[in-house]
Protein backbone atom coordinates (compact mmCIF):
# COMPACT_ATOMS: atom_id res chain seq x y z
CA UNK A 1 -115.58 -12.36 -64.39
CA UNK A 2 -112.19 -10.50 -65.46
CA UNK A 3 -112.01 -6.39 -64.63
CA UNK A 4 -111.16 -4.22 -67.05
CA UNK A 5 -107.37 -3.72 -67.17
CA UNK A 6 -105.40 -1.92 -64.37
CA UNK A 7 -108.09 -2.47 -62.01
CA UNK A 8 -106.46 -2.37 -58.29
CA UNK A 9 -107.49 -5.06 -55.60
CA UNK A 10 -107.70 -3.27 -52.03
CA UNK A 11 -107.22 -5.59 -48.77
CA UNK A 12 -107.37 -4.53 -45.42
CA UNK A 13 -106.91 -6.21 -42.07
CA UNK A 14 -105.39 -5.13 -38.93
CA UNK A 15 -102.77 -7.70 -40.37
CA UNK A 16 -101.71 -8.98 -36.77
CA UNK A 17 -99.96 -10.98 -38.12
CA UNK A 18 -100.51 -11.25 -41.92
CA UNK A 19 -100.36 -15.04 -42.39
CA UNK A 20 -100.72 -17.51 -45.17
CA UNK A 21 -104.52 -16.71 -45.60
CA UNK A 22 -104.52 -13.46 -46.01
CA UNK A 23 -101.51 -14.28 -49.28
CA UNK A 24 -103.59 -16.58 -50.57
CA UNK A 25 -106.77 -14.24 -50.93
CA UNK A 26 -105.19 -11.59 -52.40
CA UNK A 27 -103.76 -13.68 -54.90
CA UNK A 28 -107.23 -15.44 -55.74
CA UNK A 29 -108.66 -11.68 -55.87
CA UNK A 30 -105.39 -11.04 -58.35
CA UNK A 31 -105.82 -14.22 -60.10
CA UNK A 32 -109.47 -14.67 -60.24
CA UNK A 33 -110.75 -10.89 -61.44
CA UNK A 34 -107.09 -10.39 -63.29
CA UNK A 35 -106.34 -7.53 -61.19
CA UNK A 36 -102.86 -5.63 -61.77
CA UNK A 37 -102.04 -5.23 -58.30
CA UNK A 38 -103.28 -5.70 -54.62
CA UNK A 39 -103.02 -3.37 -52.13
CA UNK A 40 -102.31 -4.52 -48.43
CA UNK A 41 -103.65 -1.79 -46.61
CA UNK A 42 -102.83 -2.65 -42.73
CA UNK A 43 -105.75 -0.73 -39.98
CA UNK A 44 -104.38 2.13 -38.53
CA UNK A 45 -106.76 2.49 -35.41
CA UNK A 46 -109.30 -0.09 -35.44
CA UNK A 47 -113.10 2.11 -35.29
CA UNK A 48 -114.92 -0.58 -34.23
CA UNK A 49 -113.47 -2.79 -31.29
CA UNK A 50 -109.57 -2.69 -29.93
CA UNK A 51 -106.79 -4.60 -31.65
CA UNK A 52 -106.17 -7.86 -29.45
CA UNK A 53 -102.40 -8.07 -28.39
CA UNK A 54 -101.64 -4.90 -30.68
CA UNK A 55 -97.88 -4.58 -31.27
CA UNK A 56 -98.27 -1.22 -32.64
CA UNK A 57 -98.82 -0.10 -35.70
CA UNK A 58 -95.37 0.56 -36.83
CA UNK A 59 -94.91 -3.23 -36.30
CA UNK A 60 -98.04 -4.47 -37.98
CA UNK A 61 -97.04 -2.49 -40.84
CA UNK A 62 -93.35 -3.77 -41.00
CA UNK A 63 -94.71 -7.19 -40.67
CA UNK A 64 -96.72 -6.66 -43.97
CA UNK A 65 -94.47 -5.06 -46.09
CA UNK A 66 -92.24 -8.30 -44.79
CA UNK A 67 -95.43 -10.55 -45.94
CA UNK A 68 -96.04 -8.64 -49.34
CA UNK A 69 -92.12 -8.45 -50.26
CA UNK A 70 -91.93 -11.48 -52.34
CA UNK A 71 -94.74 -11.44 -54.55
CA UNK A 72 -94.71 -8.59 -57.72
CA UNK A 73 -98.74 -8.09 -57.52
CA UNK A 74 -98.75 -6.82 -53.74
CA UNK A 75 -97.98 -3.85 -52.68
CA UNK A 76 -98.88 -2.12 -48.94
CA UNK A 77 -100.25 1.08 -48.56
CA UNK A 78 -99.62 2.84 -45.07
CA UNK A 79 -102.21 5.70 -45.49
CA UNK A 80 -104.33 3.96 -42.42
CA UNK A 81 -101.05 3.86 -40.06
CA UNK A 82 -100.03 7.63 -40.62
CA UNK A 83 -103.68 8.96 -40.52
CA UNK A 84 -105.21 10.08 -36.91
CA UNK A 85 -108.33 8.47 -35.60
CA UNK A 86 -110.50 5.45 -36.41
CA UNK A 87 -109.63 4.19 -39.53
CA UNK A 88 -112.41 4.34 -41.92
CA UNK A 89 -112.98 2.14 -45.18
CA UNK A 90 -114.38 4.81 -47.31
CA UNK A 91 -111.85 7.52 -46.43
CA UNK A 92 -109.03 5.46 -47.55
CA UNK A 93 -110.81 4.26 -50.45
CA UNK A 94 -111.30 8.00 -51.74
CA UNK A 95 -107.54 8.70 -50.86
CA UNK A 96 -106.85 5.84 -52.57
CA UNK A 97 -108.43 6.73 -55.91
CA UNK A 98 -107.59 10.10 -55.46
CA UNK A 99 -104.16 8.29 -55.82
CA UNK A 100 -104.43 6.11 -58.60
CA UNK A 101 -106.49 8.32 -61.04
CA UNK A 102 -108.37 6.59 -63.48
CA UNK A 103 -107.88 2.58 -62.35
CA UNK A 104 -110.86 0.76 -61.10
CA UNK A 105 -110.49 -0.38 -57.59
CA UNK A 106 -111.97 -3.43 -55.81
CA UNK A 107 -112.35 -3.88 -52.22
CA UNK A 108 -111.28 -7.38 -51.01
CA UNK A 109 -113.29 -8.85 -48.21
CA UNK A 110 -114.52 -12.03 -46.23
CA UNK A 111 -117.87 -13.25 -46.71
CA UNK A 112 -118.64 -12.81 -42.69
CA UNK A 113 -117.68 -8.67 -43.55
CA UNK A 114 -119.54 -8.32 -46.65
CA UNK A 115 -122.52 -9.53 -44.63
CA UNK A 116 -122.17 -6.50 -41.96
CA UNK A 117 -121.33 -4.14 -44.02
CA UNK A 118 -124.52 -2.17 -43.56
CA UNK A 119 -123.39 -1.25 -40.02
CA UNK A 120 -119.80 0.29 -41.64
CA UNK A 121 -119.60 3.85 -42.02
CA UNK A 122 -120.67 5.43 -44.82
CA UNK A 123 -121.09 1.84 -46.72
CA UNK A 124 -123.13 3.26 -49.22
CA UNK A 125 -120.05 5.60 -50.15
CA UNK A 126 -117.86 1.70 -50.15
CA UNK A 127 -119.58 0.18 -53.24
CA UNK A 128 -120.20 3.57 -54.95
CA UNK A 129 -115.91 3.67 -54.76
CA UNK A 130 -115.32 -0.08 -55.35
CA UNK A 131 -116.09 -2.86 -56.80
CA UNK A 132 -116.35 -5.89 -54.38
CA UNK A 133 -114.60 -9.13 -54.19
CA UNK A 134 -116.17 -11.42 -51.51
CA UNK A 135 -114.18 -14.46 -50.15
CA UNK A 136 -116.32 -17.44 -49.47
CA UNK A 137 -116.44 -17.89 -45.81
CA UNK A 138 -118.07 -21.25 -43.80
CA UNK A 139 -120.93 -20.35 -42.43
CA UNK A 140 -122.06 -18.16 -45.06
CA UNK A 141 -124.00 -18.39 -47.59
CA UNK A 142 -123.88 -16.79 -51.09
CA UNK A 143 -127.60 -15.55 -50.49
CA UNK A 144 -126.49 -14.03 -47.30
CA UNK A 145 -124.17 -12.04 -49.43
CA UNK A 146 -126.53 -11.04 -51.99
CA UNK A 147 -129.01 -9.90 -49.36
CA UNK A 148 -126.76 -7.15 -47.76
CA UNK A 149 -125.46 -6.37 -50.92
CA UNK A 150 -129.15 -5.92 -51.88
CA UNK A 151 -130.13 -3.88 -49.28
CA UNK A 152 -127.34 -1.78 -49.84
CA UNK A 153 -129.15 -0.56 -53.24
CA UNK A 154 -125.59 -1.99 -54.91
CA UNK A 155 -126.65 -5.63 -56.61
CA UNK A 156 -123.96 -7.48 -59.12
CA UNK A 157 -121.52 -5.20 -57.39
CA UNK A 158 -120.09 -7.75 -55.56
CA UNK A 159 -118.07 -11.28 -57.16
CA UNK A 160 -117.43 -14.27 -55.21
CA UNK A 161 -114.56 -15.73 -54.85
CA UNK A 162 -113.86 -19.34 -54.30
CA UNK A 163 -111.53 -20.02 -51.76
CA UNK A 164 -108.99 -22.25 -50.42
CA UNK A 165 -109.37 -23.80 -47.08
CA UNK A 166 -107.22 -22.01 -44.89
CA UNK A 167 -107.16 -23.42 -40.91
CA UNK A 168 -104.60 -20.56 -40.36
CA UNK A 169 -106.11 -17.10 -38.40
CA UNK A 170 -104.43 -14.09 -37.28
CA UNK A 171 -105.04 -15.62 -33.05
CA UNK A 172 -103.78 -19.17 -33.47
CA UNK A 173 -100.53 -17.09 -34.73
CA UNK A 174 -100.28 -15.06 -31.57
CA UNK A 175 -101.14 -17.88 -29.46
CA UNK A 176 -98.56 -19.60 -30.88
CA UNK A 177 -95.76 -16.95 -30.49
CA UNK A 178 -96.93 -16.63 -27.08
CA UNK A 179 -95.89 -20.05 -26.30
CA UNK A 180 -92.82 -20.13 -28.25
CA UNK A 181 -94.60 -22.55 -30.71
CA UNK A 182 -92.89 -22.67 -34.65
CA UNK A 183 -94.98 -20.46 -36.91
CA UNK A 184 -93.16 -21.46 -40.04
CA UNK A 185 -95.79 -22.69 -42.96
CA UNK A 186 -98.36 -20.27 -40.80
CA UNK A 187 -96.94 -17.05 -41.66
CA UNK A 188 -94.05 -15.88 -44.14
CA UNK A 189 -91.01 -17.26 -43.03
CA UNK A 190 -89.76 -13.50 -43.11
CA UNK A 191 -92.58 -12.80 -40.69
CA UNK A 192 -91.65 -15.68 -38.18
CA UNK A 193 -88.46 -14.40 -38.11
CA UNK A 194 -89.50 -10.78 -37.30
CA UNK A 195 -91.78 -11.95 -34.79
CA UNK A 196 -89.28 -14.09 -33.05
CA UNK A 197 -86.69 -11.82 -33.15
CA UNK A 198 -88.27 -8.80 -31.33
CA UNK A 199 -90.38 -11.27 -29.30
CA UNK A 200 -93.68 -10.00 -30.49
CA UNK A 201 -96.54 -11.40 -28.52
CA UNK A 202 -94.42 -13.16 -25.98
């Protein structure tokens, strides 16, 4: 399935660190639905559980503007790190297409989200703002998926998207800084280097 032109891919993590996984999906989103852009959109305060080993969000948000600098399609949006409180999908959806006018956006997530989305504020206000684009995820099936999206009244909103296998997560990463361990091939070598140089996570 290809969106009409200009539509705008939306990713969000805490991005702690952004590593080679999270690059990869927003390029399949790009590449896959022929998206004009991705957005990186790094949390600002997390709403629903704390941030493990939280560097701030000043540095999460350097680190993905580090992660997103080489590739023309990305682009990060800090409109979760300068906002106050909890950090809520649809709000920066609707400042979002309050920002880009007339593009269609899409809302990039794991299968293991898409699945809990029902318990997300205001979900029903998510798919009436986005499309979705759902990264397979182990685990879960494509059923699974359907079923939320189902019982979210908002069926054939949401395409699948095959995946590489990525062994790569956000923890190993930090674990591994913690112990001095390379993270070169994990992360964007731009992003090791940050990390090592202000010893984040040690």
């Amino acid at each position: 399935m290809s969106s009409p032109d200009g539509a705008i891919g939306v990713l969000g993590s805490a991005f702690n660190p952004p590593h080679l996984g999270h690059l990869a999906l927003a390029q399949e989103a790009a590449w896959q639905l022929g998206l004009a852009e991705v957005i990186l959109v790094p949390t600002g305060e997390a709403p629903h559980k704390r941030i493990a080993d939280d560097p701030g969000k000043g540095q999460r948000l350097a680190m993905t503007r580090l992660a997103a600098a080489d590739d023309a399609r990305f682009s990060v949006s800090s409109l979760e790190v300068e906002r106050e409180g909890p950090s809520y999908t649809y709000e920066t959806l609707e400042l979002l297409a309050k920002e880009k006018g007339d593009s269609e956006l899409v809302f990039v997530m794991g299968a293991d989200a898409a699945v809990g989305l029902e318990s997300w504020r205001q979900p029903e206000r998510v798919v009436e703002l986005a499309g979705l684009a759902v990264a397979r995820r182990a685990g879960v099936s494509d059923a699974d998926v359907a079923e939320a999206m189902r019982s979210l009244g908002c069926e054939g909103r949401a395409t699948m998207l095959e995946m590489p296998q990525f062994g790569v997560s956000s923890s190993a990463v930090r674990e591994r800084a913690k112990q001095g361990r390379p993270l070169r091939y994990l992360v964007p070598d731009a992003v090791a280097d940050f990390i090592v140089e202000r010893g984040i996570y040690r």
